[in-house]
Protein backbone atom coordinates (compact mmCIF):
# COMPACT_ATOMS: atom_id res chain seq x y z
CA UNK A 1 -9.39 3.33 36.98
CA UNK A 2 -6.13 2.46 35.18
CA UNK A 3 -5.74 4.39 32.38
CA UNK A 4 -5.42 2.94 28.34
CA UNK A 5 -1.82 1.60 27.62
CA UNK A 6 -0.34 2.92 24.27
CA UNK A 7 0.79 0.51 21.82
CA UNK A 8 3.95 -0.81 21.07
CA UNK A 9 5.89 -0.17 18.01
CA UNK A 10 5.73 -3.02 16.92
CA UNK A 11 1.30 -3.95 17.58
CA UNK A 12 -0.76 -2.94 14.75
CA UNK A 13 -4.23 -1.67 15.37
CA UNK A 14 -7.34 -2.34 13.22
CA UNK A 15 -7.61 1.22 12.14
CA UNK A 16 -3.80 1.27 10.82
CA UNK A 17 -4.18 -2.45 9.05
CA UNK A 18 -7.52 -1.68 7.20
CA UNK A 19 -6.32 2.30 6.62
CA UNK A 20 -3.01 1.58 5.30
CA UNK A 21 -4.34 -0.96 2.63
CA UNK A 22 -7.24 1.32 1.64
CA UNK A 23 -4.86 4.54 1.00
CA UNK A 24 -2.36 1.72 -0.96
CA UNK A 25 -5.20 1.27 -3.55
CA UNK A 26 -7.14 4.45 -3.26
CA UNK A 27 -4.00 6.74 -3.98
CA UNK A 28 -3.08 4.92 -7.88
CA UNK A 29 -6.72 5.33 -8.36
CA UNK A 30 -6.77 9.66 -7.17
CA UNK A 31 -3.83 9.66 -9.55
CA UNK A 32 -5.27 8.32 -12.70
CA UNK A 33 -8.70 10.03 -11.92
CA UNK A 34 -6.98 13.25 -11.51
CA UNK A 35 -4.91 13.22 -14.81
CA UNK A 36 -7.72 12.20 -16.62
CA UNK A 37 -9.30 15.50 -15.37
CA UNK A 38 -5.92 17.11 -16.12
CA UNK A 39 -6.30 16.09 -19.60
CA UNK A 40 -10.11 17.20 -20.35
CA UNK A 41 -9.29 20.22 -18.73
CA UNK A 42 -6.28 21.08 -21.06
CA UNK A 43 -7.37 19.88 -24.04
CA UNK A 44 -10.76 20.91 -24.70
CA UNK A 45 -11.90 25.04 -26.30
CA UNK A 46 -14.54 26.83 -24.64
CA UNK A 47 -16.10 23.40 -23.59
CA UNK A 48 -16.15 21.62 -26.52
CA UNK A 49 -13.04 18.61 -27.34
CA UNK A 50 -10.16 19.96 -28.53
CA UNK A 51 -11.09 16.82 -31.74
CA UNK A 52 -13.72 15.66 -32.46
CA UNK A 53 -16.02 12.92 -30.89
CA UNK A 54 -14.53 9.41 -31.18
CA UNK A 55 -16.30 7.85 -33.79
CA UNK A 56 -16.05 4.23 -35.57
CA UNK A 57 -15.32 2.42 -32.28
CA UNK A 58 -16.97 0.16 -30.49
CA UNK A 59 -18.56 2.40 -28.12
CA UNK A 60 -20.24 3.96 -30.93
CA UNK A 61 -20.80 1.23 -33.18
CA UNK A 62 -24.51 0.98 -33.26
CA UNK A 63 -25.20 4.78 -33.25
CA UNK A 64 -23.73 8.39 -33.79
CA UNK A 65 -25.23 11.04 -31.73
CA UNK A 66 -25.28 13.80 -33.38
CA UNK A 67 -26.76 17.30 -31.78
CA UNK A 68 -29.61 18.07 -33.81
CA UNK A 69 -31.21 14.37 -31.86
CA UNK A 70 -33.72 14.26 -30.27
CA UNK A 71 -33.45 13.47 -26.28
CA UNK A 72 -35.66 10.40 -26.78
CA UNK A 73 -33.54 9.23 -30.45
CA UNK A 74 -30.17 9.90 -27.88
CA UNK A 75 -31.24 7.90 -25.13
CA UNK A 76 -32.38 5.03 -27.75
CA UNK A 77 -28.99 4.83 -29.36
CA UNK A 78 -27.18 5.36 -26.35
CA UNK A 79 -29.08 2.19 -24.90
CA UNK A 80 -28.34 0.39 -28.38
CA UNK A 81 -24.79 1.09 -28.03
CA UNK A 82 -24.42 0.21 -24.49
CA UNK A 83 -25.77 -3.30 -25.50
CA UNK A 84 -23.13 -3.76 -28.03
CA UNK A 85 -20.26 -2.88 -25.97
CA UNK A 86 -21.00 -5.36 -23.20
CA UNK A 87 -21.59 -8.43 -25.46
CA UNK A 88 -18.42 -7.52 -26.98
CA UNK A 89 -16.24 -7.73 -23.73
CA UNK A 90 -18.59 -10.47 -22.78
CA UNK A 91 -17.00 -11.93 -26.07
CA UNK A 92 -14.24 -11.07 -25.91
CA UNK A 93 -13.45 -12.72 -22.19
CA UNK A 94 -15.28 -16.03 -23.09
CA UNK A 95 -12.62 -15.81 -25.96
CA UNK A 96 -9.77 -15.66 -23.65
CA UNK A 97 -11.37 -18.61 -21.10
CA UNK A 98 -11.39 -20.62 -24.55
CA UNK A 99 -7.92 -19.87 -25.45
CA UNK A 100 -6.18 -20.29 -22.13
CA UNK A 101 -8.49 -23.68 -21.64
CA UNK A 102 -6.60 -24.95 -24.54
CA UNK A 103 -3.54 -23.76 -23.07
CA UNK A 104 -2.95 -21.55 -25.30
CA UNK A 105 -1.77 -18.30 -23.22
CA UNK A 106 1.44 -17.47 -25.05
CA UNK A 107 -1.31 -15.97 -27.90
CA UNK A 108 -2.85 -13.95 -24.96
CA UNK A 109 0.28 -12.29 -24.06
CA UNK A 110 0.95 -11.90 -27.41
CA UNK A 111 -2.18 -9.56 -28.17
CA UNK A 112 -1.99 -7.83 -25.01
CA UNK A 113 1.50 -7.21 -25.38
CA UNK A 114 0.75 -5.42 -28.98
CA UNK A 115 -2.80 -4.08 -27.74
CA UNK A 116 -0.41 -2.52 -25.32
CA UNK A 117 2.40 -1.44 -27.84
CA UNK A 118 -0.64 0.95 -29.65
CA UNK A 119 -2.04 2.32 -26.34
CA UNK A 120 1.86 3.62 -25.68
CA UNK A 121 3.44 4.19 -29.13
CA UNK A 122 0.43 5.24 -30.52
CA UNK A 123 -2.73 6.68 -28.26
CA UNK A 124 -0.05 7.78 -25.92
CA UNK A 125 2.07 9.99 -28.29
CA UNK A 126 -0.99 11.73 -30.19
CA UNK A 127 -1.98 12.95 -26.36
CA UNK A 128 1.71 13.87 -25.56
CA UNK A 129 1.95 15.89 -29.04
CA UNK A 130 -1.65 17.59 -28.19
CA UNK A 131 0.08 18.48 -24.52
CA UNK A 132 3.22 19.65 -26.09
CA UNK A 133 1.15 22.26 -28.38
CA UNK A 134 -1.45 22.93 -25.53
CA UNK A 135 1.71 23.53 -23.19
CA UNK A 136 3.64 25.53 -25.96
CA UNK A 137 6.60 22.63 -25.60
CA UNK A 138 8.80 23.35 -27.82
CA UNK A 139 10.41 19.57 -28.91
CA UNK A 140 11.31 18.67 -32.58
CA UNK A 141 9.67 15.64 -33.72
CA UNK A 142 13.19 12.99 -33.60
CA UNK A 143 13.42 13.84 -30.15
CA UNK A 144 9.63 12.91 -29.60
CA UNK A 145 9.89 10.19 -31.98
CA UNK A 146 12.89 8.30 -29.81
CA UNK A 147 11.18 8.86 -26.72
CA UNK A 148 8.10 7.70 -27.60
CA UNK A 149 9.97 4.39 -29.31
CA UNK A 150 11.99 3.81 -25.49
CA UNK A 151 8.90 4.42 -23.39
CA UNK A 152 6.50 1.95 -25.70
CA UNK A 153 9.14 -0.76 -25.84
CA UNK A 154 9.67 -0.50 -21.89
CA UNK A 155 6.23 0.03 -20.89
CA UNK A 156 5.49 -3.01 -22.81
CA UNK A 157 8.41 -4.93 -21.27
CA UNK A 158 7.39 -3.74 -17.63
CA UNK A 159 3.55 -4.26 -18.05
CA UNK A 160 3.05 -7.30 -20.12
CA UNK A 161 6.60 -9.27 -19.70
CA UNK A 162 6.89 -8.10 -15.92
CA UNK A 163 8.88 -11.28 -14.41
CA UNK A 164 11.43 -11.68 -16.89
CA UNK A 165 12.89 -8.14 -16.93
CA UNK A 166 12.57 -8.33 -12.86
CA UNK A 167 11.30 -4.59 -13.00
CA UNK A 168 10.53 -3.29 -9.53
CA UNK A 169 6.42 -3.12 -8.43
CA UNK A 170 6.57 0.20 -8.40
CA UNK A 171 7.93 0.33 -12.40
CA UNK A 172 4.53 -1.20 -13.22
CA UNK A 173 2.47 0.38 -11.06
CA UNK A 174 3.45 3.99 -12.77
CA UNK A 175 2.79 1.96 -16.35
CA UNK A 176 -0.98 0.76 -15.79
CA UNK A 177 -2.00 3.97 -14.24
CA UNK A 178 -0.55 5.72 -17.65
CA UNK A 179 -2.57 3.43 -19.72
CA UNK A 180 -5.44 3.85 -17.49
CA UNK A 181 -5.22 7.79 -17.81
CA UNK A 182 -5.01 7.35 -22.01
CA UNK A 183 -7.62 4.90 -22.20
CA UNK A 184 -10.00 7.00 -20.19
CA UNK A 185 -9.29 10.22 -21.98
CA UNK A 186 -10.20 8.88 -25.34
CA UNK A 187 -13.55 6.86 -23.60
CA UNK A 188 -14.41 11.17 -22.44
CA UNK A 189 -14.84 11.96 -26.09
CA UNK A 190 -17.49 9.39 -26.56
CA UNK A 191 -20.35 11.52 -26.84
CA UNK A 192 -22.51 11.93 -23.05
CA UNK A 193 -25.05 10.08 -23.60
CA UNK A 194 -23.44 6.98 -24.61
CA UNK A 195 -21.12 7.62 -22.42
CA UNK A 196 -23.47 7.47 -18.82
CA UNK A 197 -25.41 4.84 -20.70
CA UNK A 198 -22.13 3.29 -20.83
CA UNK A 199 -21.00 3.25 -17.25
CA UNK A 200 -24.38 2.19 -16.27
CA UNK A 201 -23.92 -0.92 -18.01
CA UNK A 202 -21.08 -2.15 -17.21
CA UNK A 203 -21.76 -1.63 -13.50
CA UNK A 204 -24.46 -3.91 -14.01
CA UNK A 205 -22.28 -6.04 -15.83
CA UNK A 206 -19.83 -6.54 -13.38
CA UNK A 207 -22.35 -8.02 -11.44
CA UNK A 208 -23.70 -10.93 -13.23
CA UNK A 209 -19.90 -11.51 -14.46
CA UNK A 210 -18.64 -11.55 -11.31
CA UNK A 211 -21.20 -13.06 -8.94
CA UNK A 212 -23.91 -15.01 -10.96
CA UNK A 213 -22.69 -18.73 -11.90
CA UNK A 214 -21.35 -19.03 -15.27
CA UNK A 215 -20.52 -15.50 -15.01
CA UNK A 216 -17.51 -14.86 -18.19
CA UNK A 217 -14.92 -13.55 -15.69
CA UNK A 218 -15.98 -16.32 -13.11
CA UNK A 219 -15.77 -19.05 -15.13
CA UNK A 220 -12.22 -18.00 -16.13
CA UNK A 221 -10.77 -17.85 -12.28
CA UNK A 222 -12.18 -20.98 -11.89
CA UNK A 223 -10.40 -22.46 -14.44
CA UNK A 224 -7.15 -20.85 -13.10
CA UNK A 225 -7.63 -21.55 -9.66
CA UNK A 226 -8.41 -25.52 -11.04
CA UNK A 227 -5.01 -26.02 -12.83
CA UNK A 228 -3.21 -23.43 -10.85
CA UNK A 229 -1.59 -21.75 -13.74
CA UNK A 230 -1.22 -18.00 -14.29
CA UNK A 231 -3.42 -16.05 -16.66
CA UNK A 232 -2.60 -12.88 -18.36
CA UNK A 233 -4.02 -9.56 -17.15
CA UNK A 234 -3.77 -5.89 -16.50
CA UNK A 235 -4.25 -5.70 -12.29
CA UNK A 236 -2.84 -3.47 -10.32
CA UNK A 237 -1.28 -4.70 -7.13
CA UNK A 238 -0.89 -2.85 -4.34
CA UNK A 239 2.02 -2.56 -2.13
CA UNK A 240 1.72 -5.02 0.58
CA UNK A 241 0.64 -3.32 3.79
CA UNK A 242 2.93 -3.24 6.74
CA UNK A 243 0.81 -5.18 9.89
CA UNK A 244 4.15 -6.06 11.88
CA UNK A 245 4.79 -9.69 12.89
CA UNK A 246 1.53 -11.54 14.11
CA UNK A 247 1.04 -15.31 16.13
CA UNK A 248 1.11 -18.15 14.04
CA UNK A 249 3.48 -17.54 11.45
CA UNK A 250 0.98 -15.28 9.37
CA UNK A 251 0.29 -16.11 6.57
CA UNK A 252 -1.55 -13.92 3.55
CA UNK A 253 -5.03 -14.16 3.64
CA UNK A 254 -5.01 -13.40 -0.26
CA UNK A 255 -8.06 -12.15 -2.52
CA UNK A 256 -8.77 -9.69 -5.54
CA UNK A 257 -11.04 -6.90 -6.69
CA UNK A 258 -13.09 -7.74 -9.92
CA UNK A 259 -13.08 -5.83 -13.16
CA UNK A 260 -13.34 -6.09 -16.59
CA UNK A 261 -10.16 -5.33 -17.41
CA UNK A 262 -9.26 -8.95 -17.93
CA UNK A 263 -8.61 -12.23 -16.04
CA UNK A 264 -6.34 -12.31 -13.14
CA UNK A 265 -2.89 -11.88 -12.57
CA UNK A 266 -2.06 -15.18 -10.45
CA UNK A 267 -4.48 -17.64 -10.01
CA UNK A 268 -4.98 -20.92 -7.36
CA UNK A 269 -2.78 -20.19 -3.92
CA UNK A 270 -1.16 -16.84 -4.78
CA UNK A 271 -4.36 -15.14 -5.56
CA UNK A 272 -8.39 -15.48 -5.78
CA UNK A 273 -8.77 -13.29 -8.87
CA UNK A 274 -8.20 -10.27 -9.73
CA UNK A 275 -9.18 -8.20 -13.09
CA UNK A 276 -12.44 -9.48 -13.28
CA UNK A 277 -14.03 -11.87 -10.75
CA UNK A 278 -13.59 -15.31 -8.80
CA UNK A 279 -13.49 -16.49 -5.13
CA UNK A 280 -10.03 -15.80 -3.55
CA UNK A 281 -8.32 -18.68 -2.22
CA UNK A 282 -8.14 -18.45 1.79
CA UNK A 283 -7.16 -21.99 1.88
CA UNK A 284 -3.54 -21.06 1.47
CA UNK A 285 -3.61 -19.73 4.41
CA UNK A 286 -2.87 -22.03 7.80
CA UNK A 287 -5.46 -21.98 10.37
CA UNK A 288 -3.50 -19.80 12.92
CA UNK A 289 -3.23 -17.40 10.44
CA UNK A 290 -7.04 -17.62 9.62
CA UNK A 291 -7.77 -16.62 13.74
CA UNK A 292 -5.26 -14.42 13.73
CA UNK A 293 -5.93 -11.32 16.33
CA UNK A 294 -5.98 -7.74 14.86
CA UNK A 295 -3.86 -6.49 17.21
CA UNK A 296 -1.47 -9.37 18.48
CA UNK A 297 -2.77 -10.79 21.40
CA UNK A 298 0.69 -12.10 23.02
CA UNK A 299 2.11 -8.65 23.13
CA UNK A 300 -0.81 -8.10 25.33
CA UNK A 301 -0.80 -10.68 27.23
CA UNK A 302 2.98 -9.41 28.44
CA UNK A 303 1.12 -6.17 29.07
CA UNK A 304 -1.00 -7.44 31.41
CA UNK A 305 1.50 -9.18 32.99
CA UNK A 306 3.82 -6.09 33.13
CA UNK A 307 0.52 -4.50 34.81
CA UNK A 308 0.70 -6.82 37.90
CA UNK A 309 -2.50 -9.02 36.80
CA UNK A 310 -1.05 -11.99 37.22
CA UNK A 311 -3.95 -13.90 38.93
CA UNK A 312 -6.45 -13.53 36.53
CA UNK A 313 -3.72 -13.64 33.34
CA UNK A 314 -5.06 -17.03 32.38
CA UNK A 315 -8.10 -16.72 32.08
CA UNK A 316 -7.99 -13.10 30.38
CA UNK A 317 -6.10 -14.25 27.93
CA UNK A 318 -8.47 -17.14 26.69
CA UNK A 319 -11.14 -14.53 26.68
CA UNK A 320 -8.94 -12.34 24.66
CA UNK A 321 -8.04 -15.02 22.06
CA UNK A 322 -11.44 -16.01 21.78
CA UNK A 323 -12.62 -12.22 21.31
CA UNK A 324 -9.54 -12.15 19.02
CA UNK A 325 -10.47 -14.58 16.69
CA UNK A 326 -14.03 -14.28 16.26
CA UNK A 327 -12.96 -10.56 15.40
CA UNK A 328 -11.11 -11.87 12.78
CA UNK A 329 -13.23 -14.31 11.13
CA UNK A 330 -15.86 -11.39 10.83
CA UNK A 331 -12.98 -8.75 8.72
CA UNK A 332 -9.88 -9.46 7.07
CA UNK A 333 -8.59 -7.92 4.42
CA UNK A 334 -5.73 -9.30 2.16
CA UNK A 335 -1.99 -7.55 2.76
CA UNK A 336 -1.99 -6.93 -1.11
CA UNK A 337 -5.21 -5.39 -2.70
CA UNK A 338 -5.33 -6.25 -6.51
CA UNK A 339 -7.60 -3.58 -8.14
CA UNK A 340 -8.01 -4.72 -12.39
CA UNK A 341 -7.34 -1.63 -14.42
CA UNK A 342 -10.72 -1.71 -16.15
CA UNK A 343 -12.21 -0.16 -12.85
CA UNK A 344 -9.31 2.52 -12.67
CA UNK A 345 -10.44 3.59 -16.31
CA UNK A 346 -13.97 3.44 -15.52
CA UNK A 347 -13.62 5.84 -12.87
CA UNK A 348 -11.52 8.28 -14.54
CA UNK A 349 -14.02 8.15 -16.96
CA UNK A 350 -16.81 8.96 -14.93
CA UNK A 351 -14.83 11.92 -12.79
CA UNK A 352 -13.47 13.34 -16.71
CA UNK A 353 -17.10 13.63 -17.77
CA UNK A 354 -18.30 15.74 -15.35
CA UNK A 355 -14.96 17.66 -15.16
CA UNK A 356 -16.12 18.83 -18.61
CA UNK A 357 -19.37 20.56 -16.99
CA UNK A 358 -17.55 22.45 -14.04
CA UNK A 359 -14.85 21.82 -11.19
CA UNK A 360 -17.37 21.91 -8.38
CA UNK A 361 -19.32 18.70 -10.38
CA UNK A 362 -16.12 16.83 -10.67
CA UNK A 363 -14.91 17.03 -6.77
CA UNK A 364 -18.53 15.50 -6.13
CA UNK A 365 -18.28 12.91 -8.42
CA UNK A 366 -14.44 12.26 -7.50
CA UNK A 367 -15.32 12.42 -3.35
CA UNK A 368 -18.37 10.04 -4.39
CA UNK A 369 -16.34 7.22 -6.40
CA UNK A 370 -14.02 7.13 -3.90
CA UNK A 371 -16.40 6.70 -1.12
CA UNK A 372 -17.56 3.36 -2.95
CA UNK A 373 -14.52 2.19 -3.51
CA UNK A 374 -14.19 2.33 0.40
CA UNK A 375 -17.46 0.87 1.13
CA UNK A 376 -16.63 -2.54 -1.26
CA UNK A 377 -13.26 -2.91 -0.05
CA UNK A 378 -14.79 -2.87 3.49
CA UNK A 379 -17.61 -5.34 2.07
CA UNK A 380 -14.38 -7.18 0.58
CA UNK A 381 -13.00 -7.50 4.63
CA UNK A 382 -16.22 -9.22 5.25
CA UNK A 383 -17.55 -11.43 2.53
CA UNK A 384 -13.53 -12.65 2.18
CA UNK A 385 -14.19 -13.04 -1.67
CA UNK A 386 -14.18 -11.46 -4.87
CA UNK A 387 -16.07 -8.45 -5.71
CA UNK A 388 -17.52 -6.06 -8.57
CA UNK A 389 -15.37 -3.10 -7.97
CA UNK A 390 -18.15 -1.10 -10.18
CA UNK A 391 -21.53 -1.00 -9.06
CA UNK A 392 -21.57 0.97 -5.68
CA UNK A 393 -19.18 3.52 -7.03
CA UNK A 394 -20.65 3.55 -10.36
CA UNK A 395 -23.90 4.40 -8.87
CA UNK A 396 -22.67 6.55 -6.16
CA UNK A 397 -20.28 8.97 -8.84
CA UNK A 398 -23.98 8.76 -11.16
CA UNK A 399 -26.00 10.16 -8.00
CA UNK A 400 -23.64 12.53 -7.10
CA UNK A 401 -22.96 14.44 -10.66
CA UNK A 402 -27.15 14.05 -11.17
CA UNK A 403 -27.56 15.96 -7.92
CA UNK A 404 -25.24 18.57 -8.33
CA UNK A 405 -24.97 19.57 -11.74
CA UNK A 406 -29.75 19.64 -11.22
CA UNK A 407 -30.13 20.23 -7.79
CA UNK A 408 -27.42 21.62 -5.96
CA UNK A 409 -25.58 23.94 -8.68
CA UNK A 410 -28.42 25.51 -9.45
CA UNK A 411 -29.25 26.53 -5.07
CA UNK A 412 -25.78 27.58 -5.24
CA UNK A 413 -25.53 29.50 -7.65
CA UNK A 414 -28.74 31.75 -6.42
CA UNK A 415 -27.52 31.91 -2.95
CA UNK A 416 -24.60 33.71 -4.46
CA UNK A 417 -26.01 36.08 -6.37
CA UNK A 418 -28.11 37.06 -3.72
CA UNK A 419 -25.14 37.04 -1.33
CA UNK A 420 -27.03 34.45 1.03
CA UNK A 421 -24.20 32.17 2.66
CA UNK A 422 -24.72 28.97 4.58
């Protein structure tokens, strides 16, 4: 029996394809998670925030939780509030589908670009000063002052007003993950109950806005994809993934992960959605490139010739394309993931909160979103169309922190007292 040929250089295999575009998006996502954690970690006393809970926002809006509550009066409000934050995004987005359906986008930009001037100028700085003092940096406050001034007007520049100062992918990459990482630290001082009550809801949110007809974010990529026009929105895009040259001129089979962050980057040809919801448009992609083999199936077909299998070469290799591209019609994913930053600051959130209970709560939690995030961009290979980026992690980061911080801390921590290890 003839032993298994090793690939060429220049064949990609299924399992470097699919792992090299799930590392591309889950890396950005470690990172923010991680210096969210960073953050809680170094700026909180003895367990409690280092200032106090955020109140007057929206998050909070219908109810203050204050300790002397009752569990039942908590969970009410908590509910209450949760209500009121999702019918203001869902607001808020059918208030961007009305003002880019009059064609008026320039006003979009315009309030993301300033929302986007107070996350850096001002959200960012009060975290850097707490740092600073946390850190015992010393810096005088001109210093502080002009860097803060650079980094807001770039960041804004980068982020919001990407194509005209021709700033590299990378530029903006390192920008949305910092305004992830701020926006999630101040969400992990809204008090815990709101907060899980919180997360909760907008998983389920992301469902009916991304899936259901009429859904607020679907509506809006529809609208996009019908005048092929870009929409403003905070995504993050993924390096393209390196799959070496393929038959049929490959094309990109693109598509987008949904979020509430807001509508997507690109819209008809160049991208499905992204940032919230919609159907990905695989019709920009030729049919070769549609049937495309995961690993290229005329290197092969050289192979076996090299082999000596020359009688049978003809009809191996129909079976082979056929096997080919039924393999992949069933899984493709797109060379450039497009995650929407809402879903990078949801997690962060989620992983920050339990960092606040103990370390060994937080790797569960972490190891748990990230195995969801897996599991739908593997769904995402299959279905070929946009997807809530929420719900299985969501529920998989609220299942793990339940069962460790109740059920498996508690074992754990009696097995060690009583020096019982297994």
């Amino acid at each position: 029996m003839r032993g298994q040929r090793p690939l060429p250089p220049d064949e990609t295999s299924v399992l470097d394809a699919v792992g090299g575009e799930i590392v591309a998006i889950v890396s950005p996502v470690s990172i923010c998670m991680m210096c969210c954690v960073f953050l809680v970690r170094l700026l909180r006393v003895d367990g409690e925030d280092a200032t106090a809970n955020v109140r007057g926002g929206i998050a909070s809006a219908a109810y203050q939780e204050e300790s002397s509550d009752s569990t039942a009066v908590r969970a009410g409000g908590a509910v209450l509030n949760s209500v009121v934050f999702v019918l203001f995004i869902t607001c808020a987005t059918f208030g961007i589908f009305f003002l880019f359906k009059h064609n008026c986008t320039r006003l979009i930009w315009g309030y993301m670009g300033l929302s986007g001037l107070l996350i850096f100028g001002v959200l960012g700085a009060v975290i850097g000063m707490e740092t600073c003092q946390a850190l015992d940096i010393p810096l005088d406050m001109l210093t502080f002052s002009l860097w803060t001034y650079n980094f807001s007007v770039v960041g804004v520049g980068v982020t919001f007003f990407g194509k005209t100062f021709g700033a590299p992918l990378v530029v903006k990459q390192g920008f949305l993950i910092f305004i992830g990482v701020v926006v999630a630290f101040y969400f992990t001082r809204i008090p815990e109950w709101t907060t899980w009550t919180l997360l909760v809801a907008m998983a389920l949110y992301d469902i009916v806005a991304v899936l259901a007809p009429g859904g607020p974010l679907r509506v809006l990529v529809e609208l996009a994809q019908e005048r092929d026009e870009e929409i403003p929105a905070l995504v993050y895009e993924a390096a393209p993934a390196a799959r070496g040259a393929r038959r049929g001129g490959g094309g990109v089979l693109e598509s987008v992960m949904a979020s509430r962050a807001g509508p997507p980057r690109t819209a008809g040809a160049a991208a499905g959605a992204a940032g919230g919801s919609g159907t990905p448009d695989y019709g920009a992609a030729d049919a070769d490139a549609e049937t495309k083999p995961l690993i290229r199936g005329g290197d092969r077909d050289r192979g076996a010739d090299r082999d000596g299998d020359g009688d049978g070469a003809e009809t191996s290799r129909v079976e082979r394309d056929a096997d080919d591209a039924d393999d992949a019609d069933a899984f493709a994913l797109p060379d450039a993931i497009k995650l929407g930053l809402g879903d990078f600051i949801f997690y962060s959130v989620l992983v920050g909160r339990a960092a606040m209970h103990d370390l060994f709560t937080m790797f569960a939690c972490y190891f748990a979103v990230i195995q969801g995030l897996i599991a739908t961009l593997l769904m995402l290979g299959f279905a070929k169309k946009a997807l809530p980026a929420l719900p299985i992690s969501i529920a998989a980061g609220v299942v793990a922190y339940v069962g460790s911080r109740f059920f498996l801390e508690p074992v754990t921590q009696q097995a060690a007292a009583r020096l019982v290890v297994f």
